[in-house]
N, C-alpha and C. Protein backbone atom coordinates (compact mmCIF):
# COMPACT_ATOMS: atom_id res chain seq x y z
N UNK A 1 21.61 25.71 -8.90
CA UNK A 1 22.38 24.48 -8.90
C UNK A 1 21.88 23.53 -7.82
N UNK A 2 21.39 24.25 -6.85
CA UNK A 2 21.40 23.33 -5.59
C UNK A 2 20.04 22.61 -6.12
N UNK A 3 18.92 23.23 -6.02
CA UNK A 3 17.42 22.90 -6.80
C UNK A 3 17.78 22.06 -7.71
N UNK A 4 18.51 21.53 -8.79
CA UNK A 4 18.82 20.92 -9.79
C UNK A 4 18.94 19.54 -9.28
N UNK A 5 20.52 19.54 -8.07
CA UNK A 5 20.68 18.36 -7.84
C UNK A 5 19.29 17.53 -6.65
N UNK A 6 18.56 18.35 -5.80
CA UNK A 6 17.81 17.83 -5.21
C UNK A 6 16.52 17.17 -6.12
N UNK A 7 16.19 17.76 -6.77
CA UNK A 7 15.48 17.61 -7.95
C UNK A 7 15.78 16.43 -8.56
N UNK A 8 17.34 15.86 -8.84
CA UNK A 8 17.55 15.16 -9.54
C UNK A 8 17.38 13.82 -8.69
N UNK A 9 17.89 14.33 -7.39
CA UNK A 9 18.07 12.98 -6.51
C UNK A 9 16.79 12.36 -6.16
N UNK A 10 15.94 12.97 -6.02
CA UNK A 10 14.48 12.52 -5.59
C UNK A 10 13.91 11.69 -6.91
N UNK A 11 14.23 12.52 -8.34
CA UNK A 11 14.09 11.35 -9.15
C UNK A 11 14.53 10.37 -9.34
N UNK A 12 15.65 10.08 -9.00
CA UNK A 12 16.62 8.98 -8.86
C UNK A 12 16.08 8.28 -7.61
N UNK A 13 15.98 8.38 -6.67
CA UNK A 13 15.07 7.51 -5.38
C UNK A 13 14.23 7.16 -5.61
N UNK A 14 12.96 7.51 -6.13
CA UNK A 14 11.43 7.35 -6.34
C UNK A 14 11.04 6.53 -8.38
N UNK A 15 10.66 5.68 -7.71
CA UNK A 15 10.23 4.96 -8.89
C UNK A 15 8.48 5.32 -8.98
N UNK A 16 8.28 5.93 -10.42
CA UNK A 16 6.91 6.10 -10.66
C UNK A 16 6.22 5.10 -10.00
N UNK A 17 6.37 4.15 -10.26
CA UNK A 17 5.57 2.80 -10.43
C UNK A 17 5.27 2.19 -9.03
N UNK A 18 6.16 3.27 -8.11
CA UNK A 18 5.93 2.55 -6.52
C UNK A 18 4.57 3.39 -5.73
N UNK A 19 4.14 4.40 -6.63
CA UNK A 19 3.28 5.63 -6.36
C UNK A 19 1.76 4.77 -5.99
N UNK A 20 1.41 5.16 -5.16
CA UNK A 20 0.11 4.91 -5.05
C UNK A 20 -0.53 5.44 -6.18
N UNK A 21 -1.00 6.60 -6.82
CA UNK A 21 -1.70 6.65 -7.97
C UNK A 21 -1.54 5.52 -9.11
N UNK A 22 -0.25 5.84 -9.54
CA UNK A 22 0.24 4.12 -10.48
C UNK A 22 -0.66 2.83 -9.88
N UNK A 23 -0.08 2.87 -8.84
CA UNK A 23 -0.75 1.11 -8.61
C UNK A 23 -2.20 1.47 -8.59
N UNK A 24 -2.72 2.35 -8.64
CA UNK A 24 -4.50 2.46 -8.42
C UNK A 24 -4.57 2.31 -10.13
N UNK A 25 -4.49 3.58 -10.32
CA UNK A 25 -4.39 3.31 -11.99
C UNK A 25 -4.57 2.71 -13.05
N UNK A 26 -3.26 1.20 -12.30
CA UNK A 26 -2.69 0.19 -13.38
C UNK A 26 -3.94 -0.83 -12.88
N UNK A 27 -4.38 -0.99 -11.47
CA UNK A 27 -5.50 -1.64 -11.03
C UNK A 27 -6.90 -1.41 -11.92
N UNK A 28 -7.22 -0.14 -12.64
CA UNK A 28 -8.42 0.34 -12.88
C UNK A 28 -8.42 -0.22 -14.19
N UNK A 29 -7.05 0.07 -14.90
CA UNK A 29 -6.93 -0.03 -16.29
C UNK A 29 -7.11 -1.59 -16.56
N UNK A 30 -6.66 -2.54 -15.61
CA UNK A 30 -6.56 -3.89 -16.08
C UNK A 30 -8.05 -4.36 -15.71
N UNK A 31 -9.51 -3.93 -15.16
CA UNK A 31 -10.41 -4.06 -14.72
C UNK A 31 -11.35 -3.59 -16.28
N UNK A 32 -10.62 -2.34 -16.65
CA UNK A 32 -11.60 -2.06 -17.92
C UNK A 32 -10.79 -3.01 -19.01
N UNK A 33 -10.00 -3.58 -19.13
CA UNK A 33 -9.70 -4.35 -20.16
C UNK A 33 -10.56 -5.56 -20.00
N UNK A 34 -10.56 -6.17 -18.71
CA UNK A 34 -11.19 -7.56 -18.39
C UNK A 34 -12.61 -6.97 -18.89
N UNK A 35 -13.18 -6.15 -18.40
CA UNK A 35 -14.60 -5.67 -19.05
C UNK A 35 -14.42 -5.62 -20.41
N UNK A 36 -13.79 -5.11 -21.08
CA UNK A 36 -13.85 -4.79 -22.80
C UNK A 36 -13.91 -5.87 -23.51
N UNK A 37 -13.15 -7.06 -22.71
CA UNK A 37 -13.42 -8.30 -23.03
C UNK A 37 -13.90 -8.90 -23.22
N UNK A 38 -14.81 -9.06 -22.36
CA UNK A 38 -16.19 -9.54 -21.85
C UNK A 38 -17.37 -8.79 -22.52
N UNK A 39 -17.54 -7.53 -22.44
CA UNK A 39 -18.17 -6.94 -23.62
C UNK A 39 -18.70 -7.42 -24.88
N UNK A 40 -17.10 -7.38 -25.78
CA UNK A 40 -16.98 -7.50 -27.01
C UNK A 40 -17.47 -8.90 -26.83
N UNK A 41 -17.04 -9.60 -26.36
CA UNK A 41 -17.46 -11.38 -26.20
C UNK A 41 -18.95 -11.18 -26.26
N UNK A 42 -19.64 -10.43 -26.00
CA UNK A 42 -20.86 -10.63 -25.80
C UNK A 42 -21.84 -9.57 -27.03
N UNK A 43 -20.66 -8.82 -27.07
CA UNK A 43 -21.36 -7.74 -28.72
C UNK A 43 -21.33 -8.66 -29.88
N UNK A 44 -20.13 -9.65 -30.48
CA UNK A 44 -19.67 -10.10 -30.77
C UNK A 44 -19.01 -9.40 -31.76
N UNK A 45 -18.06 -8.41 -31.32
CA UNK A 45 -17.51 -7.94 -32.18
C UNK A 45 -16.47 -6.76 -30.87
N UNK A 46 -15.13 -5.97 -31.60
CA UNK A 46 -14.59 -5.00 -30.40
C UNK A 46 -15.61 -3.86 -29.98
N UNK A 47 -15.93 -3.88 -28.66
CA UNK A 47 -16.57 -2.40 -28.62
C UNK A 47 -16.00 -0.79 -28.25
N UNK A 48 -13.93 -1.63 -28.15
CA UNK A 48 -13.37 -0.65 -28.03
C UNK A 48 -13.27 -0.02 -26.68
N UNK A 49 -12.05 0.38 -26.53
CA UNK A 49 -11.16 0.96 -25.22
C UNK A 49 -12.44 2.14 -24.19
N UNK A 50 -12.79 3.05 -25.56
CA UNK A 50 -13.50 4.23 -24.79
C UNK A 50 -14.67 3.59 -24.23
N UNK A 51 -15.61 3.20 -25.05
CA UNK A 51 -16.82 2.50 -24.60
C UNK A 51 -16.96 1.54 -23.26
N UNK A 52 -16.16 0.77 -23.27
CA UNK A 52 -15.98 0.12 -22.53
C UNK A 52 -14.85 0.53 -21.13
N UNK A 53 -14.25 1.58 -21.28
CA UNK A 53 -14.08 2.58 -19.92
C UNK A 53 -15.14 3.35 -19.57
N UNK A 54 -15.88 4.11 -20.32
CA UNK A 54 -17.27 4.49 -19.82
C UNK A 54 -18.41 3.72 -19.42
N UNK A 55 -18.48 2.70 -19.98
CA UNK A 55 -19.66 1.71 -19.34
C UNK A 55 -19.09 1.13 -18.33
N UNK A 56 -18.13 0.92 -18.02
CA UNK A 56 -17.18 0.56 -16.42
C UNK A 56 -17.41 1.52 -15.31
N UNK A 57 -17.11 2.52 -15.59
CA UNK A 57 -17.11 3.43 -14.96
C UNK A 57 -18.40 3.81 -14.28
N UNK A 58 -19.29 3.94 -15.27
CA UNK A 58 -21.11 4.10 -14.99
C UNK A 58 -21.73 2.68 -14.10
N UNK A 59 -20.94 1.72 -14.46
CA UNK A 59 -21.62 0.61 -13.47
C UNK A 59 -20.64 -0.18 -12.73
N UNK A 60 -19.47 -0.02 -12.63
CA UNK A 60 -18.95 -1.25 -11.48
C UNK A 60 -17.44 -0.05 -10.99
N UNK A 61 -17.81 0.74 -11.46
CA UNK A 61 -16.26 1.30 -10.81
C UNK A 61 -16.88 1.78 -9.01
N UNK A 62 -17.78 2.29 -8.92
CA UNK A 62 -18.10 2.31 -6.99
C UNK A 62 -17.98 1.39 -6.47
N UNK A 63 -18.58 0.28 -6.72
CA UNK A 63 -18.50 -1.08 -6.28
C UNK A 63 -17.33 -1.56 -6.00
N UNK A 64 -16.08 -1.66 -7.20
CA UNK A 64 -14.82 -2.02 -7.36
C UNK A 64 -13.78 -1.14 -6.70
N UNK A 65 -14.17 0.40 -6.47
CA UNK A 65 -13.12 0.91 -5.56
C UNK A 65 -14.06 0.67 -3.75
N UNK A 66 -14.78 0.44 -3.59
CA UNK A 66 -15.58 0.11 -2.59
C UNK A 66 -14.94 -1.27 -1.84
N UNK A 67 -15.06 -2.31 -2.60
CA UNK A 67 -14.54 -3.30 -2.15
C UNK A 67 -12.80 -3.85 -2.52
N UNK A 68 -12.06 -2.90 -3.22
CA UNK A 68 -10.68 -2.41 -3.20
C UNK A 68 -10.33 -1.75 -1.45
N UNK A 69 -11.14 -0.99 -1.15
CA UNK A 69 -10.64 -0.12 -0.09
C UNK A 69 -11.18 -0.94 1.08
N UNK A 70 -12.03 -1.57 0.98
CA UNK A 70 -11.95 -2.76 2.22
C UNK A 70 -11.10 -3.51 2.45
N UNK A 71 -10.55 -4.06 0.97
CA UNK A 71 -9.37 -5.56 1.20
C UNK A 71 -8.48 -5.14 1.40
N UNK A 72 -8.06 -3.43 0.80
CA UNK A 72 -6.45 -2.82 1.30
C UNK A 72 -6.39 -2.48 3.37
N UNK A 73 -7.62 -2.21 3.79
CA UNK A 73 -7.89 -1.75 5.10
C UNK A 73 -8.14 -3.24 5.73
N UNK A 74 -8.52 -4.32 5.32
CA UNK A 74 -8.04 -5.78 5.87
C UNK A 74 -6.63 -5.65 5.99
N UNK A 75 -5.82 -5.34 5.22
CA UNK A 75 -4.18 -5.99 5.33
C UNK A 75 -3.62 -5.64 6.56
């Protein structure tokens, strides 16, 4: 019983969305969309979610958490 309610209360305090993983995450995900975009704009046609998270990933994701972790260590 006791485990239950502590359990419960911590979910009740903590919002997913305040998590550092989330905000990294939701940061990465809106970076491969702007790419998929841009992509397809240039395939001229969709090249699609996967493709375009793997070609992100292979070329601008070091770069982009590189200069992420500078501007958060500016603040």
């Amino acid at each position: 019983m006791k485990n239950t309610r502590l359990t419960r209360d911590i979910q009740l305090n903590s919002s997913p969305t305040s998590s550092k993983i989330y905000q990294e995450s939701s940061a990465e995900l809106a970076e491969v969309l702007k790419h998929k975009w841009l992509e397809s704009e240039k395939a001229g046609h969709d090249i699609g979610l996967e493709r375009a998270r793997v070609d992100w990933i292979m070329h601008h994701r070091l770069n982009w958490r590189v200069h992420r972790i500078r501007q958060q260590s500016s603040l």
